[in-house]
N, C-alpha and C. Protein backbone atom coordinates (compact mmCIF):
# COMPACT_ATOMS: atom_id res chain seq x y z
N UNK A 1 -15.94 -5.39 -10.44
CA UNK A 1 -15.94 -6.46 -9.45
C UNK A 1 -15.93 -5.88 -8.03
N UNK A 2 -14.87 -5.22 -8.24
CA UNK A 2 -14.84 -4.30 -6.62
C UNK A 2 -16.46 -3.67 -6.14
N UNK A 3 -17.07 -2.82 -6.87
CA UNK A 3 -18.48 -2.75 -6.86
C UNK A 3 -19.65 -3.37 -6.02
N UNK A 4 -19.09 -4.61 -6.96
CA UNK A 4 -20.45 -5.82 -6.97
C UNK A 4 -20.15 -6.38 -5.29
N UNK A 5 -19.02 -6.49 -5.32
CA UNK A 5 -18.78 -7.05 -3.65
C UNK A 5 -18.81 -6.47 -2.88
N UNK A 6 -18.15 -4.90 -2.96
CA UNK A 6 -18.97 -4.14 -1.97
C UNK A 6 -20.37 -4.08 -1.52
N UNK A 7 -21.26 -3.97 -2.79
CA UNK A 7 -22.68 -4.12 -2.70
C UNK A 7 -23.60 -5.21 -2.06
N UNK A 8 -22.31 -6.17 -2.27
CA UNK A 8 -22.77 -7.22 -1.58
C UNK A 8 -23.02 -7.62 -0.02
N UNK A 9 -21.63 -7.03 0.08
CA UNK A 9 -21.41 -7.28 1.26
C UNK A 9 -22.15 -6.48 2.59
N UNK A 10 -22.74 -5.09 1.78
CA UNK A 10 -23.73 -4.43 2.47
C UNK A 10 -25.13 -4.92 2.88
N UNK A 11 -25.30 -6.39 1.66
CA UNK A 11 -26.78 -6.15 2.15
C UNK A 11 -27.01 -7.67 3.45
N UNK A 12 -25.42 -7.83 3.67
CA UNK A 12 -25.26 -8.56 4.83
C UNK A 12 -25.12 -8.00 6.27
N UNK A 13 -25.16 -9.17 7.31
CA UNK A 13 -24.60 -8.87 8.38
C UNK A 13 -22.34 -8.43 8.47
N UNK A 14 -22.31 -7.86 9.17
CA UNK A 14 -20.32 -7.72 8.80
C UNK A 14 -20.05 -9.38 8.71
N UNK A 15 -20.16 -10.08 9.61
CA UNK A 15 -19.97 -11.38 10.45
C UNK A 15 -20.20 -12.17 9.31
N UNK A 16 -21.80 -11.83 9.01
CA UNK A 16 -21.72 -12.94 7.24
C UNK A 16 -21.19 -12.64 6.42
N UNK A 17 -20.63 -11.18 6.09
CA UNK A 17 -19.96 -11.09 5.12
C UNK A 17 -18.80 -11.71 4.91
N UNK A 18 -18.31 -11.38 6.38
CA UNK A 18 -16.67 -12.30 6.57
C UNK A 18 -16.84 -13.72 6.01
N UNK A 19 -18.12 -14.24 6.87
CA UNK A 19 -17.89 -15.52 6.20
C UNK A 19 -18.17 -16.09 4.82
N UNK A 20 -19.46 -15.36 4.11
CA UNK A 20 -19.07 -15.63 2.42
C UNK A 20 -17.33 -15.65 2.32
N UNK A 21 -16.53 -14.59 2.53
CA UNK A 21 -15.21 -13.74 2.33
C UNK A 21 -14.35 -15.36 2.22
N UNK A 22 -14.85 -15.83 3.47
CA UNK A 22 -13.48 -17.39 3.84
C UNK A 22 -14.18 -18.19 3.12
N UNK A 23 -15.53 -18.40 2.73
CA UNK A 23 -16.09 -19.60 1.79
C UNK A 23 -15.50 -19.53 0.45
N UNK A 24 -15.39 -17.83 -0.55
CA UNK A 24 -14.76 -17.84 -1.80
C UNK A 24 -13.79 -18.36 -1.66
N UNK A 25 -13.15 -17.72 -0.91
CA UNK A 25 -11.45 -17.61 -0.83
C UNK A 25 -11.03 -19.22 -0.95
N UNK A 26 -12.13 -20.47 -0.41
CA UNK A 26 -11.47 -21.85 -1.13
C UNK A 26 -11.68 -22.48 -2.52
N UNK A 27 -12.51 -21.08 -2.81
CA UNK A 27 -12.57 -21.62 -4.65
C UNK A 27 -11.40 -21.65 -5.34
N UNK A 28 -11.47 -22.88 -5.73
CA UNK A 28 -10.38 -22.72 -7.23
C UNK A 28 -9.89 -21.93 -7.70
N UNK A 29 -10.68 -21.20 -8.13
CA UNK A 29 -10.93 -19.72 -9.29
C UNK A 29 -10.13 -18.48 -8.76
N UNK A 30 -9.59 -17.96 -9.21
CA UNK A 30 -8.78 -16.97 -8.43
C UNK A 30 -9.91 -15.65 -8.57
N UNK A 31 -10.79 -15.47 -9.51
CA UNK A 31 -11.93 -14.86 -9.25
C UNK A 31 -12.24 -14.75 -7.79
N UNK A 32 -12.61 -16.05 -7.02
CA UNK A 32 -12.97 -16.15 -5.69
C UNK A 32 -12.33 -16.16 -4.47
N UNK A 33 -11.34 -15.59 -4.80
CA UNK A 33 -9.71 -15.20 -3.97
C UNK A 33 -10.10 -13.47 -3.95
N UNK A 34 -10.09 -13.22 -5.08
CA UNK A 34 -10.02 -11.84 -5.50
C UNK A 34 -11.14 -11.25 -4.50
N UNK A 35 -12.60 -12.02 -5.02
CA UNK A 35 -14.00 -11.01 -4.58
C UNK A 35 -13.91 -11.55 -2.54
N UNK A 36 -13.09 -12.70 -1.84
CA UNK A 36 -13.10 -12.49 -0.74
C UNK A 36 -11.93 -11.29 0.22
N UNK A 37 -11.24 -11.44 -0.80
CA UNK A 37 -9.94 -10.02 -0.43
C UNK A 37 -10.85 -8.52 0.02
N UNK A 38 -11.98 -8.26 -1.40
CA UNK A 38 -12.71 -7.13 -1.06
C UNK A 38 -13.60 -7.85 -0.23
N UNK A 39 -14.80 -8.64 -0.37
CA UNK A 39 -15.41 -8.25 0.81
C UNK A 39 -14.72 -8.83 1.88
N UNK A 40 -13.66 -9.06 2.69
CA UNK A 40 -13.36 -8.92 4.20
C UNK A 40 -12.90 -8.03 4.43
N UNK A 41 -11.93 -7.24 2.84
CA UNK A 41 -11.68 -5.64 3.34
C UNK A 41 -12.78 -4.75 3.43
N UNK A 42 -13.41 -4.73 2.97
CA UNK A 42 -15.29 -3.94 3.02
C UNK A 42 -15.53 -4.28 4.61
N UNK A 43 -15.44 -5.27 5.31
CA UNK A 43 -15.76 -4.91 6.42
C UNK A 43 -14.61 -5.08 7.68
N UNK A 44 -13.47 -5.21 7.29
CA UNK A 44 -12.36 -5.49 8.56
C UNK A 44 -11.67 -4.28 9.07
N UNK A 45 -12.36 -3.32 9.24
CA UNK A 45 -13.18 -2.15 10.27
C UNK A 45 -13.36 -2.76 11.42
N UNK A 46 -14.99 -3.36 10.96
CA UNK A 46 -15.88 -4.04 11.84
C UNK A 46 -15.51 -5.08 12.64
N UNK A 47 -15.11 -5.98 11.78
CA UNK A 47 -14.90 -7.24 12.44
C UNK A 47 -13.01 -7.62 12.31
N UNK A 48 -12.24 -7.77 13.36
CA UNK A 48 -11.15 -8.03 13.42
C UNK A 48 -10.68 -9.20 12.72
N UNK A 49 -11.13 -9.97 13.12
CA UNK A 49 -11.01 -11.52 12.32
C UNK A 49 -10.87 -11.17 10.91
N UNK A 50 -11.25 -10.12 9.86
CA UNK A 50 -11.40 -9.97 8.69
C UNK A 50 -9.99 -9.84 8.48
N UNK A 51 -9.85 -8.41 9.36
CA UNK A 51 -8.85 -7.70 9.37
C UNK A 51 -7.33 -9.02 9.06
N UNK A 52 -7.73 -9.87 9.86
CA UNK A 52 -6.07 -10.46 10.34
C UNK A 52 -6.24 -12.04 9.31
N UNK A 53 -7.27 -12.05 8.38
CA UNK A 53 -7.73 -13.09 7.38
C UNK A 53 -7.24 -12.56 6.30
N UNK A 54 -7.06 -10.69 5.97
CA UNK A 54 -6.53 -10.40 5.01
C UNK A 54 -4.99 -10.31 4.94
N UNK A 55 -4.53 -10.11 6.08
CA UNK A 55 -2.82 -10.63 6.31
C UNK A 55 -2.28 -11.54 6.64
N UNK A 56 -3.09 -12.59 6.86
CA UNK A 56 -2.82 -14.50 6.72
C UNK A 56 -2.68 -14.88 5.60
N UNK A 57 -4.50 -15.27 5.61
CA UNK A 57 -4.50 -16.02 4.12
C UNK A 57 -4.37 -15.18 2.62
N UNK A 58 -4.97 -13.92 3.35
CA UNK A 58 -5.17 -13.12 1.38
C UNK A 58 -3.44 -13.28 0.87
N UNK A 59 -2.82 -12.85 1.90
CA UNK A 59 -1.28 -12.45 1.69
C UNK A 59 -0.55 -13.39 1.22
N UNK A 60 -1.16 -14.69 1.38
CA UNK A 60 -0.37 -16.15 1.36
C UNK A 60 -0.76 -16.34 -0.33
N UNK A 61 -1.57 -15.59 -0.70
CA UNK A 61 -2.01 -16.21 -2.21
C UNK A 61 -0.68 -16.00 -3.30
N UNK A 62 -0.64 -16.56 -4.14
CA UNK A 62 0.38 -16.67 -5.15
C UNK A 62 0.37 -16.01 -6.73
N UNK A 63 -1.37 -15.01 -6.56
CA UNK A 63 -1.96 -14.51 -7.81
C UNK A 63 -1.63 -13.02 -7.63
N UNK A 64 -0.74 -12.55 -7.85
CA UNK A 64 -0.77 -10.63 -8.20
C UNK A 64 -2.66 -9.82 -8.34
N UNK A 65 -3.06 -10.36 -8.66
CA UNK A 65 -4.42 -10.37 -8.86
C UNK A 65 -4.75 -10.59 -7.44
N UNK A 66 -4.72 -11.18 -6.54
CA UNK A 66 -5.47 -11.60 -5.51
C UNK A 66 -4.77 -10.52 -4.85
N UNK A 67 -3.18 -10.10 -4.65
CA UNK A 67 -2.58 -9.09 -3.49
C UNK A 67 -2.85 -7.71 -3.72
N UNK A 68 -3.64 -7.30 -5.47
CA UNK A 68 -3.85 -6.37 -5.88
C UNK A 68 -5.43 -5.87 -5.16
N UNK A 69 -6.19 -6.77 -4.47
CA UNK A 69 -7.30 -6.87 -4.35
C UNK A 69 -6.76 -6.93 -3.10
N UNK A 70 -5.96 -7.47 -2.38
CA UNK A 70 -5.45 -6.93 -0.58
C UNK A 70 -5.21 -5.64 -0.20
N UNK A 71 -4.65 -5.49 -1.28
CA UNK A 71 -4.26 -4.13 -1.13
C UNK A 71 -5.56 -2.90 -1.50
N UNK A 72 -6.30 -3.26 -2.01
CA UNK A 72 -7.80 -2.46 -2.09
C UNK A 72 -8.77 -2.28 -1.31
N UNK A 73 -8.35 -4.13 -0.41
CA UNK A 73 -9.55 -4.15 0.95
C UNK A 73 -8.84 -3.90 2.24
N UNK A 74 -7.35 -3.20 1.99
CA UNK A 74 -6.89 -2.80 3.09
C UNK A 74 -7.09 -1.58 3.11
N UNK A 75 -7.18 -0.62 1.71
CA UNK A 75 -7.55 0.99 1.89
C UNK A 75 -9.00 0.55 2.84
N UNK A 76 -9.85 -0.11 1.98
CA UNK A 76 -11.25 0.13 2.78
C UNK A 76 -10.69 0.37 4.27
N UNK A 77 -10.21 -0.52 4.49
CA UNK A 77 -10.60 -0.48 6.21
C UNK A 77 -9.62 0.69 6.94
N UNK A 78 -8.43 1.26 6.13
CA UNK A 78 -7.65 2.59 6.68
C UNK A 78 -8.74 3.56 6.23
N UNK A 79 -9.08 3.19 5.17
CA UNK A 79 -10.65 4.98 5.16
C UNK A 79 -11.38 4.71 6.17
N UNK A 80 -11.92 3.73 6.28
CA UNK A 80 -12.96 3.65 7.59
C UNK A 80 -12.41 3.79 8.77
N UNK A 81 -10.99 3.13 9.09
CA UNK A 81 -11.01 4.26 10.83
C UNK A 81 -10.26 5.20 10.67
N UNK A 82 -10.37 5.90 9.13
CA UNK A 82 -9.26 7.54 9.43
C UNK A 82 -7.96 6.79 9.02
N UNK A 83 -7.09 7.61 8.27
CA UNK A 83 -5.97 7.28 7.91
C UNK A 83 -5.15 7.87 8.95
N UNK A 84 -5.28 8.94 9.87
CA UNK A 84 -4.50 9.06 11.00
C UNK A 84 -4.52 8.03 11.57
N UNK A 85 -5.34 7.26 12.58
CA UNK A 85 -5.97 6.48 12.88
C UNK A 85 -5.12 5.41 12.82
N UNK A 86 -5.10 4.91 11.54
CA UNK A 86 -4.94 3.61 10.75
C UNK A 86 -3.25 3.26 10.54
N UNK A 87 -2.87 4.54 11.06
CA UNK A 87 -1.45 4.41 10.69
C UNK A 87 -0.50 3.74 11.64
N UNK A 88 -1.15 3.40 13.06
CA UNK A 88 -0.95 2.48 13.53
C UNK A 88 -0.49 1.21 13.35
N UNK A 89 -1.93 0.95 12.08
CA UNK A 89 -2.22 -0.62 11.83
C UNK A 89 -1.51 -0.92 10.44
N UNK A 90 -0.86 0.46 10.20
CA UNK A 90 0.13 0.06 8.61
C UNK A 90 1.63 0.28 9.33
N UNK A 91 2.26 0.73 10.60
CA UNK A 91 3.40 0.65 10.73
C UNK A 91 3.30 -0.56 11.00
N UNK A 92 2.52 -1.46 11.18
CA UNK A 92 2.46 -2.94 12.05
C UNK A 92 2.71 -3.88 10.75
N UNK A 93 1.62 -3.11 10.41
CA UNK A 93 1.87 -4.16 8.72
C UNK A 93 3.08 -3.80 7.65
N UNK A 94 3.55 -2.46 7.81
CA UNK A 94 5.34 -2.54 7.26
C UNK A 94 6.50 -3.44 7.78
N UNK A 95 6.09 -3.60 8.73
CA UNK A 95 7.40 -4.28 9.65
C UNK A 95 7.01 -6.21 9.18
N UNK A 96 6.02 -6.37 8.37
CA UNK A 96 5.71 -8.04 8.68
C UNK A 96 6.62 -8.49 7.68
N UNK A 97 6.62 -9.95 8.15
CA UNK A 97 7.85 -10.44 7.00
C UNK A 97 7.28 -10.91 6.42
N UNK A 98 6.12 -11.18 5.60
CA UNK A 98 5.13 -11.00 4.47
C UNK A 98 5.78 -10.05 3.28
N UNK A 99 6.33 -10.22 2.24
CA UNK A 99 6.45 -9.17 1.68
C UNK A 99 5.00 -8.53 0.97
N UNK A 100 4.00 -9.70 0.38
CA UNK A 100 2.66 -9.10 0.29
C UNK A 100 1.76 -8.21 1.28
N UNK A 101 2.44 -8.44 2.94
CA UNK A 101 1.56 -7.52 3.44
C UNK A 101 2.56 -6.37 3.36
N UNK A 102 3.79 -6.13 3.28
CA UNK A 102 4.34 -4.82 3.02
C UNK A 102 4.13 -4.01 2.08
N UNK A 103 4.26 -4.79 1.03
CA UNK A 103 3.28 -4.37 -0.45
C UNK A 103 1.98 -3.42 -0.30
N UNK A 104 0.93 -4.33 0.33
CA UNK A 104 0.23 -3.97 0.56
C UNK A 104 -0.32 -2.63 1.47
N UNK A 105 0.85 -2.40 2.09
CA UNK A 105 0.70 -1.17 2.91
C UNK A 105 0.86 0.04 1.77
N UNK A 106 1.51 -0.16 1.18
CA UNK A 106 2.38 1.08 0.25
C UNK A 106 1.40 1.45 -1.03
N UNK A 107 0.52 0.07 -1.07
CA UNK A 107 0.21 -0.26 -2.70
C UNK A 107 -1.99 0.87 -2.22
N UNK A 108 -2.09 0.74 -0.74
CA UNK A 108 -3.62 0.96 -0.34
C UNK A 108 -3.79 2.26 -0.89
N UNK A 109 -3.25 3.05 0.32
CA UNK A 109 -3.36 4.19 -0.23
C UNK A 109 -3.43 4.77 -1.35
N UNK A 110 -2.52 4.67 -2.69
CA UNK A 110 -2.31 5.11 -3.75
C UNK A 110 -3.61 5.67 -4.06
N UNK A 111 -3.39 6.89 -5.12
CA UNK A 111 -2.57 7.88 -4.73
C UNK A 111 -2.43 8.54 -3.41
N UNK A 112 -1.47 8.48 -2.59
CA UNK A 112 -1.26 9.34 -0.93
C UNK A 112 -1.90 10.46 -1.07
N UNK A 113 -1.02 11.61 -1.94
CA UNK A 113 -1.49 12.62 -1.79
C UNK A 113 -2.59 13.31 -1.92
N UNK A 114 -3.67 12.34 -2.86
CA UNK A 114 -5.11 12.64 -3.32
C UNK A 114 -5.92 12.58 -1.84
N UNK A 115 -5.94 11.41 -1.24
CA UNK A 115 -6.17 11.34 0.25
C UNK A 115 -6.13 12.50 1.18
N UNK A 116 -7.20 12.71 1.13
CA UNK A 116 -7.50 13.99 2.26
C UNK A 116 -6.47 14.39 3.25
N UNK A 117 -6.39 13.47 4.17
CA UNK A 117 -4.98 13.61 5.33
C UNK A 117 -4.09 13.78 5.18
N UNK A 118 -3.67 13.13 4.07
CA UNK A 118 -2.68 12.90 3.58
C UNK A 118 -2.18 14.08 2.77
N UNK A 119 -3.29 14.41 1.88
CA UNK A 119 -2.61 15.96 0.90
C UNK A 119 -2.79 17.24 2.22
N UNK A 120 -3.19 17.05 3.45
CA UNK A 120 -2.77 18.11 4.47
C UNK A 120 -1.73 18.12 4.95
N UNK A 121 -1.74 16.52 5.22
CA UNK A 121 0.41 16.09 5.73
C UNK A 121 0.84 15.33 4.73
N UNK A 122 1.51 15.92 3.91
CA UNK A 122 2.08 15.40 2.68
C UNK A 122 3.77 15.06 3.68
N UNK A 123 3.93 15.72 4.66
CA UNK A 123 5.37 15.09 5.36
C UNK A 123 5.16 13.71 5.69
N UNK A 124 3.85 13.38 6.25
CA UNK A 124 3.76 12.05 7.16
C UNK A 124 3.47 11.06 6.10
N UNK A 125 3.37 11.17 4.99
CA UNK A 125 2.49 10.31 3.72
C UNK A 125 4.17 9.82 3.70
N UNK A 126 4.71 11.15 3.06
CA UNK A 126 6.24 10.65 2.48
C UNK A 126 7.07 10.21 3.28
N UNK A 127 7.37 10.64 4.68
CA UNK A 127 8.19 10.17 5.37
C UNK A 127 8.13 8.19 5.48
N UNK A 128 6.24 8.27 5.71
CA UNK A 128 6.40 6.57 6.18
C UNK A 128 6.44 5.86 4.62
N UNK A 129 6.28 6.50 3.84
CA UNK A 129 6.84 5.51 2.61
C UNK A 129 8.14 5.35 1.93
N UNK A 130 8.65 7.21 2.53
CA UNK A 130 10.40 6.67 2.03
C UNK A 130 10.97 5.90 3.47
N UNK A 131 10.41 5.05 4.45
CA UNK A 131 10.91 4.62 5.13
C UNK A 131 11.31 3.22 4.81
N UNK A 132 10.62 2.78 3.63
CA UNK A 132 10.19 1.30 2.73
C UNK A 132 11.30 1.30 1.91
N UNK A 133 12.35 2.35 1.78
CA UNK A 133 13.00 2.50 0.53
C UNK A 133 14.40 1.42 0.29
N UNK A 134 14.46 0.73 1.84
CA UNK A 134 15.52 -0.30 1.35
C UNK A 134 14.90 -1.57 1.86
N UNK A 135 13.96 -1.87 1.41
CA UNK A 135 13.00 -3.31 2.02
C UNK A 135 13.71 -4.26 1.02
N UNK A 136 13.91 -5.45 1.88
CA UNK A 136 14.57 -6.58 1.19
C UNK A 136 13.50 -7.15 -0.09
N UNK A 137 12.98 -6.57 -0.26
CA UNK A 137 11.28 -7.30 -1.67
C UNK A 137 11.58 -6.07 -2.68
N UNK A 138 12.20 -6.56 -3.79
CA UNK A 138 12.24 -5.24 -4.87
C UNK A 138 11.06 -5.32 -5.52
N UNK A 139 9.82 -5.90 -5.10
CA UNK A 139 8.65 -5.72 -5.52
C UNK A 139 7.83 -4.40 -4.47
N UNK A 140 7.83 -4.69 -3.15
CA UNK A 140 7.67 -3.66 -2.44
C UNK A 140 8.46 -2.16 -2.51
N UNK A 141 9.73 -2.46 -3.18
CA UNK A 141 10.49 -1.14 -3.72
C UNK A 141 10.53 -0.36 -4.75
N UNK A 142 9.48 -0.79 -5.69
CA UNK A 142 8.81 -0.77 -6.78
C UNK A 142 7.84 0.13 -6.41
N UNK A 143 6.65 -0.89 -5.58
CA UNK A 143 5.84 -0.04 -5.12
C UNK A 143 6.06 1.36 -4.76
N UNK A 144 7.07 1.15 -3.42
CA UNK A 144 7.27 2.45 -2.65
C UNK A 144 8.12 3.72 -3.61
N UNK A 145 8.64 2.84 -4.95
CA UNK A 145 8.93 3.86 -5.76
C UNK A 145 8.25 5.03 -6.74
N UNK A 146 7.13 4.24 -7.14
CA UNK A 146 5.90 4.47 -7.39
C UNK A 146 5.29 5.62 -6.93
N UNK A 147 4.86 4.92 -5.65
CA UNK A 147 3.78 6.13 -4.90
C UNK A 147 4.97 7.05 -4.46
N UNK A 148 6.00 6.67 -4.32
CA UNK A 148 7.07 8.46 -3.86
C UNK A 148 6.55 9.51 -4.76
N UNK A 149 6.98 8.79 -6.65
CA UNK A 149 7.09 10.05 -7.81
C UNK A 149 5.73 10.40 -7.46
N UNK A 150 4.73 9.62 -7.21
CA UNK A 150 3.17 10.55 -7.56
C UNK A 150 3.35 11.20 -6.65
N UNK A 151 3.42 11.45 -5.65
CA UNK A 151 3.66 12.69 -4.03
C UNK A 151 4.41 13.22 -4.65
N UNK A 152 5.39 12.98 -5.79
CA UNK A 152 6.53 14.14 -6.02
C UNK A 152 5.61 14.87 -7.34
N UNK A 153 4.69 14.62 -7.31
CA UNK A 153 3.64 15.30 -8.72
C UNK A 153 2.94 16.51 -8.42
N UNK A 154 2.39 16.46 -6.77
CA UNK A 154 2.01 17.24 -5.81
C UNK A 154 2.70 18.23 -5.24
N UNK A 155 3.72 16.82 -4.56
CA UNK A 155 4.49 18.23 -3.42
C UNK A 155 6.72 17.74 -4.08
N UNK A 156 6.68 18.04 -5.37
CA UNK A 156 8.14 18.07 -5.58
C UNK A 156 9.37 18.43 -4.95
N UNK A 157 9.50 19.63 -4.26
CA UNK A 157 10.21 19.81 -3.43
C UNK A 157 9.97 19.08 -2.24
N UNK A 158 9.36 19.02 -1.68
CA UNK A 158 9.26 18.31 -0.43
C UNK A 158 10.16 16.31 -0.79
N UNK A 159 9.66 15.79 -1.89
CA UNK A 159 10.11 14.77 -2.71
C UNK A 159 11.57 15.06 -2.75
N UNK A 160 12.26 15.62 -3.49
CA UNK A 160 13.27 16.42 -3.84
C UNK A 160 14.50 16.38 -2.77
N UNK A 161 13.80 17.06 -1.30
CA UNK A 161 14.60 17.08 -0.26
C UNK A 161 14.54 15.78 0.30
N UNK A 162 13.96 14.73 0.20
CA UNK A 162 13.79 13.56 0.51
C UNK A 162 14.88 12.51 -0.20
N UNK A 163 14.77 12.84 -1.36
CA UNK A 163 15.71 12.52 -2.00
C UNK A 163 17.00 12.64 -1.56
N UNK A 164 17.56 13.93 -2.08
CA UNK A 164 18.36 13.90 -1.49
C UNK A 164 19.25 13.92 -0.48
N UNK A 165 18.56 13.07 0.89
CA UNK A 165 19.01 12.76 1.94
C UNK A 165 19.54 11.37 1.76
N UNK A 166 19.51 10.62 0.47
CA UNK A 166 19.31 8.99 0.30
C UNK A 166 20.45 8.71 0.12
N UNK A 167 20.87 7.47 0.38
CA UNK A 167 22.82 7.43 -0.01
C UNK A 167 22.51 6.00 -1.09
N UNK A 168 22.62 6.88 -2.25
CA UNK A 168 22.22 6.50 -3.86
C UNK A 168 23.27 4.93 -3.61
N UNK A 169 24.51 4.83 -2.80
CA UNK A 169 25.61 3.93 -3.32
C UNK A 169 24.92 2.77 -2.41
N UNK A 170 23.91 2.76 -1.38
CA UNK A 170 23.24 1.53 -1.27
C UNK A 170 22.19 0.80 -2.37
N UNK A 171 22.75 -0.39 -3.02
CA UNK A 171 21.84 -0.87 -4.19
C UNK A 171 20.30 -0.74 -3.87
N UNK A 172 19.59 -1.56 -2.91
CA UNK A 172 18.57 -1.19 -2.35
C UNK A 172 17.64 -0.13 -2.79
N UNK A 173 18.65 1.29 -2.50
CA UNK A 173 18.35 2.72 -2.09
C UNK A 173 18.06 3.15 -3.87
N UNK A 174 19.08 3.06 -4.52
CA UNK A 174 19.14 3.49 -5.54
C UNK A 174 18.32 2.64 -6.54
N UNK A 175 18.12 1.58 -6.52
CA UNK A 175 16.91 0.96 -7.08
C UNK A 175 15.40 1.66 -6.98
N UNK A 176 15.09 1.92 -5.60
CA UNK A 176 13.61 2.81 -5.15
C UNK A 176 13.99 4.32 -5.81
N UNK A 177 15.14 4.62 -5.50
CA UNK A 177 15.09 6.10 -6.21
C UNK A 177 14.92 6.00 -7.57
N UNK A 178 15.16 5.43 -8.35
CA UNK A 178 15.25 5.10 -10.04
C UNK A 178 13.40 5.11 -10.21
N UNK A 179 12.85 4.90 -9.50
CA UNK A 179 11.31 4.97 -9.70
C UNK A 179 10.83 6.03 -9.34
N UNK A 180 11.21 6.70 -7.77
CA UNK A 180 10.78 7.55 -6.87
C UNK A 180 10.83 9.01 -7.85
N UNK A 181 12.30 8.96 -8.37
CA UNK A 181 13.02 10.16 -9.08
C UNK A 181 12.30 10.77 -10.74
N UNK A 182 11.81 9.79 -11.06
CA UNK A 182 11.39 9.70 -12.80
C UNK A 182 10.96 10.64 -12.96
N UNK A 183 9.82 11.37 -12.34
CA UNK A 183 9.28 12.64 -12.48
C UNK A 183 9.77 13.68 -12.20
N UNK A 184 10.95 13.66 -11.73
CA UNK A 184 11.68 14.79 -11.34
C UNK A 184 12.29 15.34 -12.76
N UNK A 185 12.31 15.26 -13.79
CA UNK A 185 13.28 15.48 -14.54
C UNK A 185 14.00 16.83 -14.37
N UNK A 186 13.72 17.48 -14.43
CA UNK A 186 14.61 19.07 -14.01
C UNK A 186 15.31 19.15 -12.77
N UNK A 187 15.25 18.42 -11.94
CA UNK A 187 16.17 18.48 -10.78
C UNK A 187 16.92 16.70 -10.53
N UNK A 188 16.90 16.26 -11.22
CA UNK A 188 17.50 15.01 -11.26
C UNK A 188 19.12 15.13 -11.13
N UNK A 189 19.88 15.57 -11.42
CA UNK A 189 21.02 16.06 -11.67
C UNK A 189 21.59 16.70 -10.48
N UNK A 190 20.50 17.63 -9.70
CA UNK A 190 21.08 18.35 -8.15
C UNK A 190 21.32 17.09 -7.23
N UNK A 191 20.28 15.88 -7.76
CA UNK A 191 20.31 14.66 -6.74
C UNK A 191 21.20 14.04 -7.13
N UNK A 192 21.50 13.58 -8.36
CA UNK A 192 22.73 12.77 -8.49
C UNK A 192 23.94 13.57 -8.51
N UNK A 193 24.46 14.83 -8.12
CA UNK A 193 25.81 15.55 -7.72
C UNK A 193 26.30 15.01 -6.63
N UNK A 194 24.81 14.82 -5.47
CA UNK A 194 25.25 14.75 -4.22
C UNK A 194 25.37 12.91 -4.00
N UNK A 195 24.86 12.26 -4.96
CA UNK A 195 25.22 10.84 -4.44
C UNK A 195 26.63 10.98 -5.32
N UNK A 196 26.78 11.45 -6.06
CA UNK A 196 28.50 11.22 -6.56
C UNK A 196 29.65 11.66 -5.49
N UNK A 197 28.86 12.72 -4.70
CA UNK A 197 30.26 12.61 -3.54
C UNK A 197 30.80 11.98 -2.49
């Protein structure tokens, strides 16, 4: 599906693409939720309006399916202006009280560290995602638990020391670590010494 709408959306103007993007998006069908999520992320680069249609309305949808597809047409548009770049436009979108667009920040990228920039600064990947680690949405803490262990697949120690800076006795905290940590198995134990004291 992702594909077909990309493809699609190429053999338009950006501007028409957007607007097929808001015509699906009032279908019924959550199909047509889904394929306007990608194409306004396919082009909300280009056109701003896309950009701020996918953290209105995409975000407002009620289908996991549809925020899974926000979160796909939001990588598009952080690859297209550079994930240095872009990181701008995801501290903006961590801070929203959307929990789908917070989600969505954490959920684009995946995998971080595969990401070019990102596997050069594996500090700046991890830092702004263990910054998510006590977000009031234990769906977004999920997420950010998630993409921690895969960076900890890469760069473990670096994970590791991250860890254990966390104060395990905030529920919050220790919820994201219970995901973040999973892959650690051989050093799991140095981390939980230091939240026992």
């Amino acid at each position: 599906m992702r594909a077909i709408c990309f493809e699609t959306s190429r053999t338009l103007l950006p501007v028409q693409a957007f607007a097929l993007a808001v015509r699906l998006f009032s279908n019924e069908d959550v199909h047509g939720a889904m394929a306007a999520a990608l194409i306004a992320g396919h082009v909300s680069y280009l056109v701003p309006e896309a950009l701020a249609f996918l953290r209105t309305s995409v975000a407002n949808h009620n289908d996991v399916r549809v925020q899974d597809c926000l979160a796909r047409g939001f990588d598009h548009y952080c690859l297209n202006k550079g994930y240095e770049r872009a990181l701008v436009t995801m501290e903006d979108w961590a801070k929203d009280p959307n929990e789908n667009v917070r989600r969505a920040v954490v959920e684009a990228p995946r995998p971080w560290t595969k990401k070019e920039y990102f596997q050069a600064n594996p500090k700046v990947a991890l830092a702004f995602v263990a910054s998510m680690k006590a977000d009031a949405s234990g769906t977004v803490r999920f997420s950010v638990g998630r993409a921690l262990s895969e960076m900890g697949e890469d760069f473990p120690d670096l994970l590791l020391a991250e860890l254990k800076s966390w104060n395990l006795h905030h529920p919050p905290v220790k919820h994201t670590y219970m995901f973040a940590a999973k892959n650690l198995h051989t050093d799991m134990g140095t981390v939980f010494q230091k939240a026992d004291h």
